[in-house]
C-alpha atoms as a PDB file:
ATOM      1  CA  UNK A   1      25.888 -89.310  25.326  1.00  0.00           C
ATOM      2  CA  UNK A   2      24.364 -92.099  27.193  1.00  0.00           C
ATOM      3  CA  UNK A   3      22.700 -94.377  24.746  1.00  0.00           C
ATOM      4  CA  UNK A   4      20.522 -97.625  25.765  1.00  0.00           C
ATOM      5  CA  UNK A   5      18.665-100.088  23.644  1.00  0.00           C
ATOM      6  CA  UNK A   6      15.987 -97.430  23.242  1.00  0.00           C
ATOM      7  CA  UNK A   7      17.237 -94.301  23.432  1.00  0.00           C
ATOM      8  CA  UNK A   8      19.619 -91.262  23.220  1.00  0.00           C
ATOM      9  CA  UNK A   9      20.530 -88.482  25.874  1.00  0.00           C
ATOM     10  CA  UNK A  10      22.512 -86.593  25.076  1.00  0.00           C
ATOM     11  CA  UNK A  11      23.491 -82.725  24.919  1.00  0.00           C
ATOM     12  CA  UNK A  12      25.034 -82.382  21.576  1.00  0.00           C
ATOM     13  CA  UNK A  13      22.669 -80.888  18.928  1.00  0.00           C
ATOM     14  CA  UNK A  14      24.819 -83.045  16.301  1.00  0.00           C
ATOM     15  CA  UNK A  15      24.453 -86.038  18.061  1.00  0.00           C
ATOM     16  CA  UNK A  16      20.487 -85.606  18.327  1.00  0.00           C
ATOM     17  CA  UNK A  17      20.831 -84.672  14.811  1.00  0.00           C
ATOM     18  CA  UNK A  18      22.744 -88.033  14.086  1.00  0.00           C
ATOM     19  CA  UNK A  19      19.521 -89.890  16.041  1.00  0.00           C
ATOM     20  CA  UNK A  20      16.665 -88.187  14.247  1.00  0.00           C
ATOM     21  CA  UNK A  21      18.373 -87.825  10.341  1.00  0.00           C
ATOM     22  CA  UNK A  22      14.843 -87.646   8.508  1.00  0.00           C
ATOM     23  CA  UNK A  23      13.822 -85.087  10.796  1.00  0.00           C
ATOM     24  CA  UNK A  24      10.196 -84.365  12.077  1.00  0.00           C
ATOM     25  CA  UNK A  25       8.509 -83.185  15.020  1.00  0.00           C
ATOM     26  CA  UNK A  26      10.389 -82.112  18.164  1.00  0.00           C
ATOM     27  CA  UNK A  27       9.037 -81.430  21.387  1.00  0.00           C
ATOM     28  CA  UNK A  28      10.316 -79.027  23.623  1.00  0.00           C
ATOM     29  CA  UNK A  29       9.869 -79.316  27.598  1.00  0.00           C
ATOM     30  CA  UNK A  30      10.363 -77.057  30.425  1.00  0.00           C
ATOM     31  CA  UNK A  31      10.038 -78.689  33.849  1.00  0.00           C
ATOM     32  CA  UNK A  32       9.022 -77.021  36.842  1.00  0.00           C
ATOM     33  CA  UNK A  33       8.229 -78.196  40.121  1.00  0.00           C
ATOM     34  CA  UNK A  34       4.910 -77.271  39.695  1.00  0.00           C
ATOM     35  CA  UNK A  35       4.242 -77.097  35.792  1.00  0.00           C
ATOM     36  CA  UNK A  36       5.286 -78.626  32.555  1.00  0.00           C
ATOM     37  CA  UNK A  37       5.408 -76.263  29.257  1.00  0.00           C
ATOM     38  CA  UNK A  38       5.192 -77.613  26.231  1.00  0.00           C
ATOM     39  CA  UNK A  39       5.996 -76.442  22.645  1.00  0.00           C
ATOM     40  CA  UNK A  40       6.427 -78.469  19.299  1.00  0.00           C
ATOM     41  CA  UNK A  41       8.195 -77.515  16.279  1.00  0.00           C
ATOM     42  CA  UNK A  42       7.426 -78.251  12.673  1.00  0.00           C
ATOM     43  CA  UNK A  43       8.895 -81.363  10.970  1.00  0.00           C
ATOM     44  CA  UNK A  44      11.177 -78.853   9.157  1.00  0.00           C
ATOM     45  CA  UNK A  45      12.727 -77.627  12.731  1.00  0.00           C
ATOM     46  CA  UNK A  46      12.632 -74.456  11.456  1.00  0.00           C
ATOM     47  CA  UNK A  47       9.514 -72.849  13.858  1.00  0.00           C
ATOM     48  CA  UNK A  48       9.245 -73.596  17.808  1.00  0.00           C
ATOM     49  CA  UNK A  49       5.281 -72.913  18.873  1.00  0.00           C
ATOM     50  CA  UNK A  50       4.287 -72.489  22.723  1.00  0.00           C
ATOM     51  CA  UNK A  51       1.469 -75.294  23.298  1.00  0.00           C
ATOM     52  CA  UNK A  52       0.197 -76.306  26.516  1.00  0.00           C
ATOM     53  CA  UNK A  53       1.339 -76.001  30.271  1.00  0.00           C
ATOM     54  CA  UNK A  54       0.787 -79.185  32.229  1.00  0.00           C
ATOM     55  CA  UNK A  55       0.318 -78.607  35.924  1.00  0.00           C
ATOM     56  CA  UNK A  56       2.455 -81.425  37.890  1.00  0.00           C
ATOM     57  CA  UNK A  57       0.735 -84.391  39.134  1.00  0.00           C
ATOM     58  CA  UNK A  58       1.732 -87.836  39.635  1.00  0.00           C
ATOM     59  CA  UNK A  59       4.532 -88.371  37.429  1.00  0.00           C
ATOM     60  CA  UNK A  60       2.514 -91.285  35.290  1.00  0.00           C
ATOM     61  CA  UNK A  61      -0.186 -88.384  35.158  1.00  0.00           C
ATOM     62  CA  UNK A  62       1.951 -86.264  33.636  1.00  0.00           C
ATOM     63  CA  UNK A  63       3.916 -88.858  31.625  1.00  0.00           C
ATOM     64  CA  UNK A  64       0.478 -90.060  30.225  1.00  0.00           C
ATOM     65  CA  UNK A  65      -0.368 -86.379  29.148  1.00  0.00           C
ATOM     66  CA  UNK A  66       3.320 -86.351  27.479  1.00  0.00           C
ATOM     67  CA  UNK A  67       3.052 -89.292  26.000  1.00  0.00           C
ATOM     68  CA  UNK A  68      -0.717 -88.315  24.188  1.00  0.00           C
ATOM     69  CA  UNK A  69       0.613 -85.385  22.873  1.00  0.00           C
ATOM     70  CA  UNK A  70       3.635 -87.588  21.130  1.00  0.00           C
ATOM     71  CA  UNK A  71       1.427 -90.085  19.733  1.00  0.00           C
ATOM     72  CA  UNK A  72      -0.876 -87.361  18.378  1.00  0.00           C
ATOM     73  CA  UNK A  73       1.507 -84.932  16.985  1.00  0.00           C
ATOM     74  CA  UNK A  74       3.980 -88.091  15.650  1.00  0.00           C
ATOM     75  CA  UNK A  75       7.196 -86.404  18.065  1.00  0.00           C
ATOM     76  CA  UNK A  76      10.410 -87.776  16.517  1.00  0.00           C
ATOM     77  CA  UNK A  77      12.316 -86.207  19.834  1.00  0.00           C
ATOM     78  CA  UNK A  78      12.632 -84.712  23.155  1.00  0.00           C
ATOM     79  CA  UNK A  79      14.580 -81.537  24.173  1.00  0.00           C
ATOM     80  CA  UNK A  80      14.571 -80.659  27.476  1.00  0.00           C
ATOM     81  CA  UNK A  81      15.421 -77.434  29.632  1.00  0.00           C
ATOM     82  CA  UNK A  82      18.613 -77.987  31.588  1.00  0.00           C
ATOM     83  CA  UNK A  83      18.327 -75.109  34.339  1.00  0.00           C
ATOM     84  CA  UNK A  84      22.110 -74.589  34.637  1.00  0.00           C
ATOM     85  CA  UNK A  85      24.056 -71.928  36.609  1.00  0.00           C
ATOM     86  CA  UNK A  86      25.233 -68.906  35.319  1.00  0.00           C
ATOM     87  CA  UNK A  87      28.951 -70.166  35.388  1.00  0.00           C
ATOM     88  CA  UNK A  88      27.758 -73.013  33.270  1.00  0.00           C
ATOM     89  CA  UNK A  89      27.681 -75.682  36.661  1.00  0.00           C
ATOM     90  CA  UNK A  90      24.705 -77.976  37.222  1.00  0.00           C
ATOM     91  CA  UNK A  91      21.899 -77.283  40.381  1.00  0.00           C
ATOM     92  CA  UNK A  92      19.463 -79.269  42.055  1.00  0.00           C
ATOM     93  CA  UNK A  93      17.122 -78.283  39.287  1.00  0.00           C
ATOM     94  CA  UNK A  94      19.746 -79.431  36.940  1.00  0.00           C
ATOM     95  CA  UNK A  95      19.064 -82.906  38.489  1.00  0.00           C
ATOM     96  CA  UNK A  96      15.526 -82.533  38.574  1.00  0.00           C
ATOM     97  CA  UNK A  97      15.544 -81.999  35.087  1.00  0.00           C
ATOM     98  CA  UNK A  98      17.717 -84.907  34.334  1.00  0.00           C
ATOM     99  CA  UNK A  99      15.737 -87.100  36.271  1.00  0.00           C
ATOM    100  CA  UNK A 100      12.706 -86.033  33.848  1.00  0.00           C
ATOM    101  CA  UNK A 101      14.692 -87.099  30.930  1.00  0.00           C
ATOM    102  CA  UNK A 102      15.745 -90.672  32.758  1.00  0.00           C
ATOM    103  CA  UNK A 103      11.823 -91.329  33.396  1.00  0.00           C
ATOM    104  CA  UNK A 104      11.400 -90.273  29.617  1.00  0.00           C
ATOM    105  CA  UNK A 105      13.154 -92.815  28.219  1.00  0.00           C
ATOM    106  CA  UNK A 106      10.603 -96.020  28.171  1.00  0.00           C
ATOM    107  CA  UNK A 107       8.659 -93.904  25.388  1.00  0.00           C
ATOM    108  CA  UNK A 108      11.644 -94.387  22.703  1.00  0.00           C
ATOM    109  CA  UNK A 109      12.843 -90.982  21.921  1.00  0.00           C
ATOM    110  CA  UNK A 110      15.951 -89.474  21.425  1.00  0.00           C
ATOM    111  CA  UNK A 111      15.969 -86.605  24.140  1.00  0.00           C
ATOM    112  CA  UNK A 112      18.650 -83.681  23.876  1.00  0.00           C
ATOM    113  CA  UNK A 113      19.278 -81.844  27.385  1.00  0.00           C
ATOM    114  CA  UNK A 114      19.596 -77.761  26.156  1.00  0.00           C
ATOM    115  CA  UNK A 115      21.028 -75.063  28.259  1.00  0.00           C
ATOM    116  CA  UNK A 116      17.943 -72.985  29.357  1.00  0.00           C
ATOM    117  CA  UNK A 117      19.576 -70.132  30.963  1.00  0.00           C
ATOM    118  CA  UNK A 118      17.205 -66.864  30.854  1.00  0.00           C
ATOM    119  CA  UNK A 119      14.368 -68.474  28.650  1.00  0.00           C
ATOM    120  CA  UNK A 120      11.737 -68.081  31.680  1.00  0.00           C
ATOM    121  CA  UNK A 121      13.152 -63.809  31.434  1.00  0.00           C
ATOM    122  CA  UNK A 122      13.120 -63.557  27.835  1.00  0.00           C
ATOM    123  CA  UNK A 123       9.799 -65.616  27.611  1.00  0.00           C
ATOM    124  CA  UNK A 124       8.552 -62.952  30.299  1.00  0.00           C
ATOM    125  CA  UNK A 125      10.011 -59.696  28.071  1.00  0.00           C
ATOM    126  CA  UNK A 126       8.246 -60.984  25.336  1.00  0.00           C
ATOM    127  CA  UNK A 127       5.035 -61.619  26.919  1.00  0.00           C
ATOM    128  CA  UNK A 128       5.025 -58.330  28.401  1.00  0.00           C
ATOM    129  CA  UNK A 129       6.041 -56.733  24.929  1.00  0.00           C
ATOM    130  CA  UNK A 130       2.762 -57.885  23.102  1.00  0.00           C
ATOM    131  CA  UNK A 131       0.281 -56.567  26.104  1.00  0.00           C
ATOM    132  CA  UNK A 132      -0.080 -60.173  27.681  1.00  0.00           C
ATOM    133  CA  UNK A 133      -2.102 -59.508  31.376  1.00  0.00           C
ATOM    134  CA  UNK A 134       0.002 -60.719  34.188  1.00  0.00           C
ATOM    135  CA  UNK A 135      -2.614 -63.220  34.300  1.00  0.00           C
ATOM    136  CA  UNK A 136      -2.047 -64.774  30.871  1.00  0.00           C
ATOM    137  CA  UNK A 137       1.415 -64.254  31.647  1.00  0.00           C
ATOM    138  CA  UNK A 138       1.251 -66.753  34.555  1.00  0.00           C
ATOM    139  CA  UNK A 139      -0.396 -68.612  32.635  1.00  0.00           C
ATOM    140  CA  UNK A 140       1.069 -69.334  30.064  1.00  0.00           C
ATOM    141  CA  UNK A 141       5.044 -68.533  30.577  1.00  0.00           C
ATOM    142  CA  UNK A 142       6.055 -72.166  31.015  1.00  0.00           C
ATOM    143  CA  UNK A 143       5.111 -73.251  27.525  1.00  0.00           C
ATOM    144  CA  UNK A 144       6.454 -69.621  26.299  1.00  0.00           C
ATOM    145  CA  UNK A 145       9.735 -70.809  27.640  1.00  0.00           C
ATOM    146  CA  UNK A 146       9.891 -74.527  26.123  1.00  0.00           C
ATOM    147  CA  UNK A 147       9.386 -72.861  22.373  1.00  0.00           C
ATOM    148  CA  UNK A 148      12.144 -70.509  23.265  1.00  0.00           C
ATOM    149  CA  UNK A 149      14.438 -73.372  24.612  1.00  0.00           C
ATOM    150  CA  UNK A 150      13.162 -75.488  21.523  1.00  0.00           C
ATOM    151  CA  UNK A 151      13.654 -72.766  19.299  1.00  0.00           C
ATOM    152  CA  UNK A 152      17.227 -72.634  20.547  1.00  0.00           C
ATOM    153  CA  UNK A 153      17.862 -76.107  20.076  1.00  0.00           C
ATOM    154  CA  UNK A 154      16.431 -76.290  16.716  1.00  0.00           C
ATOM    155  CA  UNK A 155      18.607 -73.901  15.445  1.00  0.00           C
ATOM    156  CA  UNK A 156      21.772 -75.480  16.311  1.00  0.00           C
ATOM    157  CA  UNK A 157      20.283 -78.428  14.876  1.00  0.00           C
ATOM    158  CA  UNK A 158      19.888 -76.637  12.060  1.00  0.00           C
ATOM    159  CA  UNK A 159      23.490 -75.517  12.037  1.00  0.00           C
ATOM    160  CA  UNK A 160      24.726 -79.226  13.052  1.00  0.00           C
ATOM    161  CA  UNK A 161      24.054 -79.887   9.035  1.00  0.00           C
ATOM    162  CA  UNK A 162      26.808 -77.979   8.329  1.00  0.00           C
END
């Protein structure tokens, strides 16, 4: 965990859990190089819902648009996709992603880094399974995969009660 006088990063469920013991609204990321998807869950962590896809800007462009949608929704946390390897080591969009999270950190939020492995293919198999055009598909697949990544995250949090 790296912890500062405003924030936690860390990539233990429990230890996000530790930072955010009331609960409430998470927000799930998945940075691209060209897009941002969004999702939120409820303040129960129990639900994970695809919102918006941000295409990349400036990074204050896109930091302001992040930051709105906190302030409007009330987001207690961040968890972002960490695009590992398959054998579990870190790539240069491993990096990128922790970068993200670094620049994140002047807006006071815990932030959890979760393993995102296959959430863009499953996001796609599910899309694809309820008729989505290729089109809407395109469209909308990066904020598909932050609710599954959320999702994921919520339910260890979820387990990191026990």
């Amino acid at each position: 965990m790296v912890q500062g006088a405003r924030e936690v990063i860390t990539l233990s469920a429990a230890e996000l859990r530790s930072a955010v013991p009331n609960g409430g609204v998470l927000m799930g990321l998945d940075t691209g190089t060209k897009t941002i998807g969004i999702a939120l869950c409820d303040a129960g962590w129990r639900f994970a819902t695809a919102g918006k896809t941000i295409a990349r800007r400036k990074f204050a462009q896109d930091k302001a648009q992040i930051a709105a949608i906190i302030a409007e929704r009330g987001v207690k946390a961040l968890v972002i996709g960490l695009p590992l390897n398959m054998d579990g080591s870190e790539s240069p969009r491993s990096q990128a992603a922790r970068a993200m999270a670094r620049n994140l950190e002047d807006l006071a939020l815990p932030i959890l880094m979760w393993d995102e492995r296959w959430t863009t293919q499953a996001a796609e198999r599910a899309m694809i399974e309820q008729d989505f055009s290729r089109a809407k598909r395109a469209e909308r697949i990066d904020s598909h995969a932050a609710a599954l990544i959320l999702q994921g995250a919520i339910d260890a949090l979820a387990g990191a009660a026990f």
